[in-house]
C-alpha atoms as a PDB file:
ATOM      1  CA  UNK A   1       0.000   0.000   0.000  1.00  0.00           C
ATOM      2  CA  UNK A   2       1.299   3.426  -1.012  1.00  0.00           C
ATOM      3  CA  UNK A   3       0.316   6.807   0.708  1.00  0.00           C
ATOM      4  CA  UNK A   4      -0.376   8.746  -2.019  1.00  0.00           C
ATOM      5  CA  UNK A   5      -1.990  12.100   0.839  1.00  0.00           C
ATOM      6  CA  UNK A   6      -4.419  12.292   3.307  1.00  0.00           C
ATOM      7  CA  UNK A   7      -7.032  14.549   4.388  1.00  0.00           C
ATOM      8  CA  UNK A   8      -7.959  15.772   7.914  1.00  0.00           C
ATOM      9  CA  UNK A   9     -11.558  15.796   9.371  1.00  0.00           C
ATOM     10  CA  UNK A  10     -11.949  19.127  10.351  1.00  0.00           C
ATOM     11  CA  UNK A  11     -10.369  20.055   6.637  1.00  0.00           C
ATOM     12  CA  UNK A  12     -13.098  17.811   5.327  1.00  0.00           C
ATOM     13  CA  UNK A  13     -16.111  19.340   7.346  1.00  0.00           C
ATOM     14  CA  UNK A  14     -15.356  22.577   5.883  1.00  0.00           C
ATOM     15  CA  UNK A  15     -15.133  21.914   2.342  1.00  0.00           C
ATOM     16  CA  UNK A  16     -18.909  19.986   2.502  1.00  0.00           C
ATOM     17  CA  UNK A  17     -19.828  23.311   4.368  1.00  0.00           C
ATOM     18  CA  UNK A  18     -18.285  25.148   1.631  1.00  0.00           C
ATOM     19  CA  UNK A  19     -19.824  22.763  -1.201  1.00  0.00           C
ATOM     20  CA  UNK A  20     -23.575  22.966   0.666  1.00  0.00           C
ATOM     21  CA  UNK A  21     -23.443  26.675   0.446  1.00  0.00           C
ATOM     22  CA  UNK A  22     -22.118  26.553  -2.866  1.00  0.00           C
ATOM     23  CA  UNK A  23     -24.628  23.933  -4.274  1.00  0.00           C
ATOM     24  CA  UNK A  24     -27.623  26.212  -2.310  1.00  0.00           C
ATOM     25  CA  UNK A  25     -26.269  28.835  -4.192  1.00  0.00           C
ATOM     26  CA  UNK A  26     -27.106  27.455  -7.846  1.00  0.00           C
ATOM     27  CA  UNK A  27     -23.608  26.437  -8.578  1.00  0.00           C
ATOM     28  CA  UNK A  28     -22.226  23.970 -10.987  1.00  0.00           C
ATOM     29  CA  UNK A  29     -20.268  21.163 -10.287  1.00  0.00           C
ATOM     30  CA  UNK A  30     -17.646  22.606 -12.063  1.00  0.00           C
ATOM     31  CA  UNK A  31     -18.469  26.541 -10.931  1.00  0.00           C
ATOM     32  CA  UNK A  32     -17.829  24.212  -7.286  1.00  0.00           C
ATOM     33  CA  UNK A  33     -14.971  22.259  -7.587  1.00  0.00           C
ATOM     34  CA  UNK A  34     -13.259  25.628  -8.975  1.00  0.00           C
ATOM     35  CA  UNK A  35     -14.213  27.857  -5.910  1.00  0.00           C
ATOM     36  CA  UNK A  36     -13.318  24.472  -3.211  1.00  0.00           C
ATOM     37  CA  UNK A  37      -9.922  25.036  -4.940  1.00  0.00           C
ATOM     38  CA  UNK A  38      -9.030  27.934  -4.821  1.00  0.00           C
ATOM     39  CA  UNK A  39     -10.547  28.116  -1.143  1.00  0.00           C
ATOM     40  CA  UNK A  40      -8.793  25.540   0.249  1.00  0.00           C
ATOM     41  CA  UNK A  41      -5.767  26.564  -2.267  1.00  0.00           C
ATOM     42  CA  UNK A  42      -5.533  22.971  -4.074  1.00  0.00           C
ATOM     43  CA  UNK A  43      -5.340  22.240  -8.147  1.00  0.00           C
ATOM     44  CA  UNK A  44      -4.920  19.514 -10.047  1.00  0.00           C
ATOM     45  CA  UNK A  45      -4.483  15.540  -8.358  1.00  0.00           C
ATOM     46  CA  UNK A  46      -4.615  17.296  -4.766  1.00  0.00           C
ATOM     47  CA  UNK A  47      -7.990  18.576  -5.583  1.00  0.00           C
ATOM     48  CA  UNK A  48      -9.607  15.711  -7.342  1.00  0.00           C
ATOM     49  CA  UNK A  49      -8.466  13.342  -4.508  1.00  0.00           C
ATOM     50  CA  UNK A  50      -9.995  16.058  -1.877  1.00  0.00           C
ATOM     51  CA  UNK A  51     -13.174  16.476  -4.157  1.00  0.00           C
ATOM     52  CA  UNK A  52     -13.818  12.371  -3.781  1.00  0.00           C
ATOM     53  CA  UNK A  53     -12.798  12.410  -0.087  1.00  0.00           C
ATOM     54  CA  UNK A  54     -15.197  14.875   0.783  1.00  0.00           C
ATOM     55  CA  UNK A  55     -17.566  11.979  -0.678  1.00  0.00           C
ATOM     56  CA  UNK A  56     -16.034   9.104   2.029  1.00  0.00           C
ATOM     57  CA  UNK A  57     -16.425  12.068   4.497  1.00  0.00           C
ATOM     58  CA  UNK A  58     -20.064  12.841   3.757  1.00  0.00           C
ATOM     59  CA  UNK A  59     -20.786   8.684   4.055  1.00  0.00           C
ATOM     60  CA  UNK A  60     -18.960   8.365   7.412  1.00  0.00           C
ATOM     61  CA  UNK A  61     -19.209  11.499   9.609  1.00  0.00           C
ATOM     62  CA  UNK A  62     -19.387  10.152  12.798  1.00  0.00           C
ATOM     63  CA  UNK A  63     -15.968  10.156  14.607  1.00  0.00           C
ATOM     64  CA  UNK A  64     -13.969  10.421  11.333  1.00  0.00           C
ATOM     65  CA  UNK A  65     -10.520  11.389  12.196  1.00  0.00           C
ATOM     66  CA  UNK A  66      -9.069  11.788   8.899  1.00  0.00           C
ATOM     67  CA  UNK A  67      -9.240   9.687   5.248  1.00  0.00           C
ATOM     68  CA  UNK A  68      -6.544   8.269   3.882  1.00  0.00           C
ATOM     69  CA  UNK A  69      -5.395   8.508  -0.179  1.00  0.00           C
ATOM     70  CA  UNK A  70      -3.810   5.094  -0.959  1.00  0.00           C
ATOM     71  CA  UNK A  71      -2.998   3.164  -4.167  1.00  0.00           C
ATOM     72  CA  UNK A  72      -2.826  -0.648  -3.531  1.00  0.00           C
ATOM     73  CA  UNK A  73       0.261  -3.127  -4.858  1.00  0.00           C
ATOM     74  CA  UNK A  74      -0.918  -6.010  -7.175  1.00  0.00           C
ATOM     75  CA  UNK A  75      -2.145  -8.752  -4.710  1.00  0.00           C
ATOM     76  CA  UNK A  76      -3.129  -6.162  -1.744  1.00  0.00           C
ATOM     77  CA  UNK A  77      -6.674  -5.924  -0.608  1.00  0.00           C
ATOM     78  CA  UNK A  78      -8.699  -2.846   0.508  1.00  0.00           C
ATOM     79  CA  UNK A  79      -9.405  -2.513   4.229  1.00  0.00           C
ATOM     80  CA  UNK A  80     -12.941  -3.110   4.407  1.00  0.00           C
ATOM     81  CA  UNK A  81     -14.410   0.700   4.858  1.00  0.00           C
ATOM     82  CA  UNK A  82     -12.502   1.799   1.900  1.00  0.00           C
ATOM     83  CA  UNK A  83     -14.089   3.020  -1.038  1.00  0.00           C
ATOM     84  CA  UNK A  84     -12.576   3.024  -4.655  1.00  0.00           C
ATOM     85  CA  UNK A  85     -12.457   5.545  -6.852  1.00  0.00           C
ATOM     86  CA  UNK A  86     -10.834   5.305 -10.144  1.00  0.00           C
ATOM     87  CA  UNK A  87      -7.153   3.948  -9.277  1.00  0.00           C
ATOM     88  CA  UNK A  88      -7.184   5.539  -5.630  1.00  0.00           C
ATOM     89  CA  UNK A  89      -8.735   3.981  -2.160  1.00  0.00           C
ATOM     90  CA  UNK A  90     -10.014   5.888  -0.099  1.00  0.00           C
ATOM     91  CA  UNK A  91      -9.771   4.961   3.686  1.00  0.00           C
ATOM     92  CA  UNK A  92     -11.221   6.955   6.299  1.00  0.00           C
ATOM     93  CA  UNK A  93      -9.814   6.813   9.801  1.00  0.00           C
ATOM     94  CA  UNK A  94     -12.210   7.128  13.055  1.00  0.00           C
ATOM     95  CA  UNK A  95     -10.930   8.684  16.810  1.00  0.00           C
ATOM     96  CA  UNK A  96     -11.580   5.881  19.435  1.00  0.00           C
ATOM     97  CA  UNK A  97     -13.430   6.748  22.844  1.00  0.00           C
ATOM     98  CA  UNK A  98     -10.743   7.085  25.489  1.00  0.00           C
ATOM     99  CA  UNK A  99     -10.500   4.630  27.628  1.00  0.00           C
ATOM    100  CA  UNK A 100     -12.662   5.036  31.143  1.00  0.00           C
ATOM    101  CA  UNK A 101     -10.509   6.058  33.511  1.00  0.00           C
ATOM    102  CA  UNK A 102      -9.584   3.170  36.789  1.00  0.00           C
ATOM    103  CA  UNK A 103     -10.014   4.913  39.807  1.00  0.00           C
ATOM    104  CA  UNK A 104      -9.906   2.635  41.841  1.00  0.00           C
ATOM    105  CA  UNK A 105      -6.482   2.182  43.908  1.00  0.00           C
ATOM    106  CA  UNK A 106      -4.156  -0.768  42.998  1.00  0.00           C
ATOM    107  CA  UNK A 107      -2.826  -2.553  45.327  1.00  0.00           C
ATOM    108  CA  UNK A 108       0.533  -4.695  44.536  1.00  0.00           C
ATOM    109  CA  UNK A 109       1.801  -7.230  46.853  1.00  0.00           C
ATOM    110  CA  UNK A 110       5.249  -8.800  46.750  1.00  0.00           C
ATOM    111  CA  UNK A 111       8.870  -8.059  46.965  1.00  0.00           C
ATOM    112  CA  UNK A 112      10.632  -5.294  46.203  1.00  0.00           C
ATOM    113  CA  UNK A 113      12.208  -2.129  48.274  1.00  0.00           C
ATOM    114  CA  UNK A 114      12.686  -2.657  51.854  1.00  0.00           C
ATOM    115  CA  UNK A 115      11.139   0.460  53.545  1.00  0.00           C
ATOM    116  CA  UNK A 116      11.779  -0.537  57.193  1.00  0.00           C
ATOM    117  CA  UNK A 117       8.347  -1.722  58.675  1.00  0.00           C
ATOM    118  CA  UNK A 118       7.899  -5.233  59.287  1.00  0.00           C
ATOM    119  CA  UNK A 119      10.529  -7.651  60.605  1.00  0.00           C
ATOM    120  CA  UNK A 120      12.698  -6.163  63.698  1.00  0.00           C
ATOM    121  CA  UNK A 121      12.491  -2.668  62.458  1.00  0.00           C
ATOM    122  CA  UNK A 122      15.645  -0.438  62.038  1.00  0.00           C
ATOM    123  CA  UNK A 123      18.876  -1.869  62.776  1.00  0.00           C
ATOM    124  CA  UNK A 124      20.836  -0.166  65.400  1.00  0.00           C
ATOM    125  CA  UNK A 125      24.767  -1.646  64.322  1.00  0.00           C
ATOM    126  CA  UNK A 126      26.179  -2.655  61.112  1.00  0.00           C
ATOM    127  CA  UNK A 127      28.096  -5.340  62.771  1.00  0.00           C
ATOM    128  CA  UNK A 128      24.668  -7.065  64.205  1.00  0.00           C
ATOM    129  CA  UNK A 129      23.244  -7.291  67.341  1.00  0.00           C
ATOM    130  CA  UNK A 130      25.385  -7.052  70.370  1.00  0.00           C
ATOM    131  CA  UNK A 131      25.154  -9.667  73.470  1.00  0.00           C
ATOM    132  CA  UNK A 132      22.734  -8.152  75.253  1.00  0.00           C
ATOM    133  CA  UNK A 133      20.430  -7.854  72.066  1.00  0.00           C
ATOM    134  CA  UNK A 134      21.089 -11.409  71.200  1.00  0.00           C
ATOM    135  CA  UNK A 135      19.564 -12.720  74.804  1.00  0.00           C
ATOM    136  CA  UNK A 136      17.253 -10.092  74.930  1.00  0.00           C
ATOM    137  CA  UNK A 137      15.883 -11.655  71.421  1.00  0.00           C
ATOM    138  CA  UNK A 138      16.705 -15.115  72.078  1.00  0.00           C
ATOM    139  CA  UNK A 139      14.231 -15.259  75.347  1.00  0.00           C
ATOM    140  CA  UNK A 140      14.028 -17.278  78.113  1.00  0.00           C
ATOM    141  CA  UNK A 141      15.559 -20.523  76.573  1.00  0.00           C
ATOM    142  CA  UNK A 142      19.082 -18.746  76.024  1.00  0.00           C
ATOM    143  CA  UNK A 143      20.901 -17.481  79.107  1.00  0.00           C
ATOM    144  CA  UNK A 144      22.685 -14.371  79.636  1.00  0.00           C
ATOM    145  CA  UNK A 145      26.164 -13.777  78.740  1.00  0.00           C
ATOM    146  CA  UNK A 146      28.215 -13.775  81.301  1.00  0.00           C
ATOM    147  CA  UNK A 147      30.434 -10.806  82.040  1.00  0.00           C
ATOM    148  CA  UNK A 148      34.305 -11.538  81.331  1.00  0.00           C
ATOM    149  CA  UNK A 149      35.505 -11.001  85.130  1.00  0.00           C
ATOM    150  CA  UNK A 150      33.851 -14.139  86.672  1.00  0.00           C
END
């Protein structure tokens, strides 16, 4: 598939604006397609191509984000919503709904950073506990040590 241009939705609303008021007017189709030109300064293959995307536009104009110009390789197949005209496929593009926002609070279990709480708190030496700490912690099963001048 080959990008040959592509045309924006808000572009695309104001050239069928521009083309109702033209066509309420009395216009021609060729008195119209001269005045969306020079309008929306285009000429030529840029023109024709916005001229028939109006057209997808006008058929899908609910969300349309933008249509796409394409020319398809030999053994490619058109996307389903595109529409071809003469050589060209024409592919129009819709804006998704956003997402619903969660807002509800997640709550993740598991490993990860220590932040202190928990198991035996801050730690009050690098080197470990000291003798008193140790029988303090080991309870009643563990005696005392005993001080070095007995």
């Amino acid at each position: 598939m080959k990008s040959v241009t592509e045309f924006w939705a808000i572009n695309l609303q104001k050239g069928l604006k521009t083309r109702a008021e033209l066509v309420a007017a009395g216009k021609t189709p060729e008195e119209i397609q001269t005045e969306i030109g020079t309008s929306f300064k285009m000429e030529g293959d840029k023109l024709k191509h916005f001229i028939n995307a109006m057209e997808v536009a006008s058929q899908n104009p609910d969300k349309l984000g933008r249509v796409l110009v394409v020319t398809l390789n030999e053994g490619e197949t058109a996307p389903p919503k595109a529409v071809k005209i003469e050589e060209t496929h024409y592919i129009p593009e819709f804006q998704a709904d956003p997402r619903p926002v969660n807002t509800q609070k997640v709550v993740r279990g598991g490993g990860g950073k220590r932040d202190g709480k928990g198991k035996g708190g801050p730690k009050t030496s690098p080197w470990g506990l000291t003798p008193e700490e140790k029988a303090a912690k080991g309870g009643k099963n563990k005696p005392a040590a005993k001080p070095a001048g007995e």
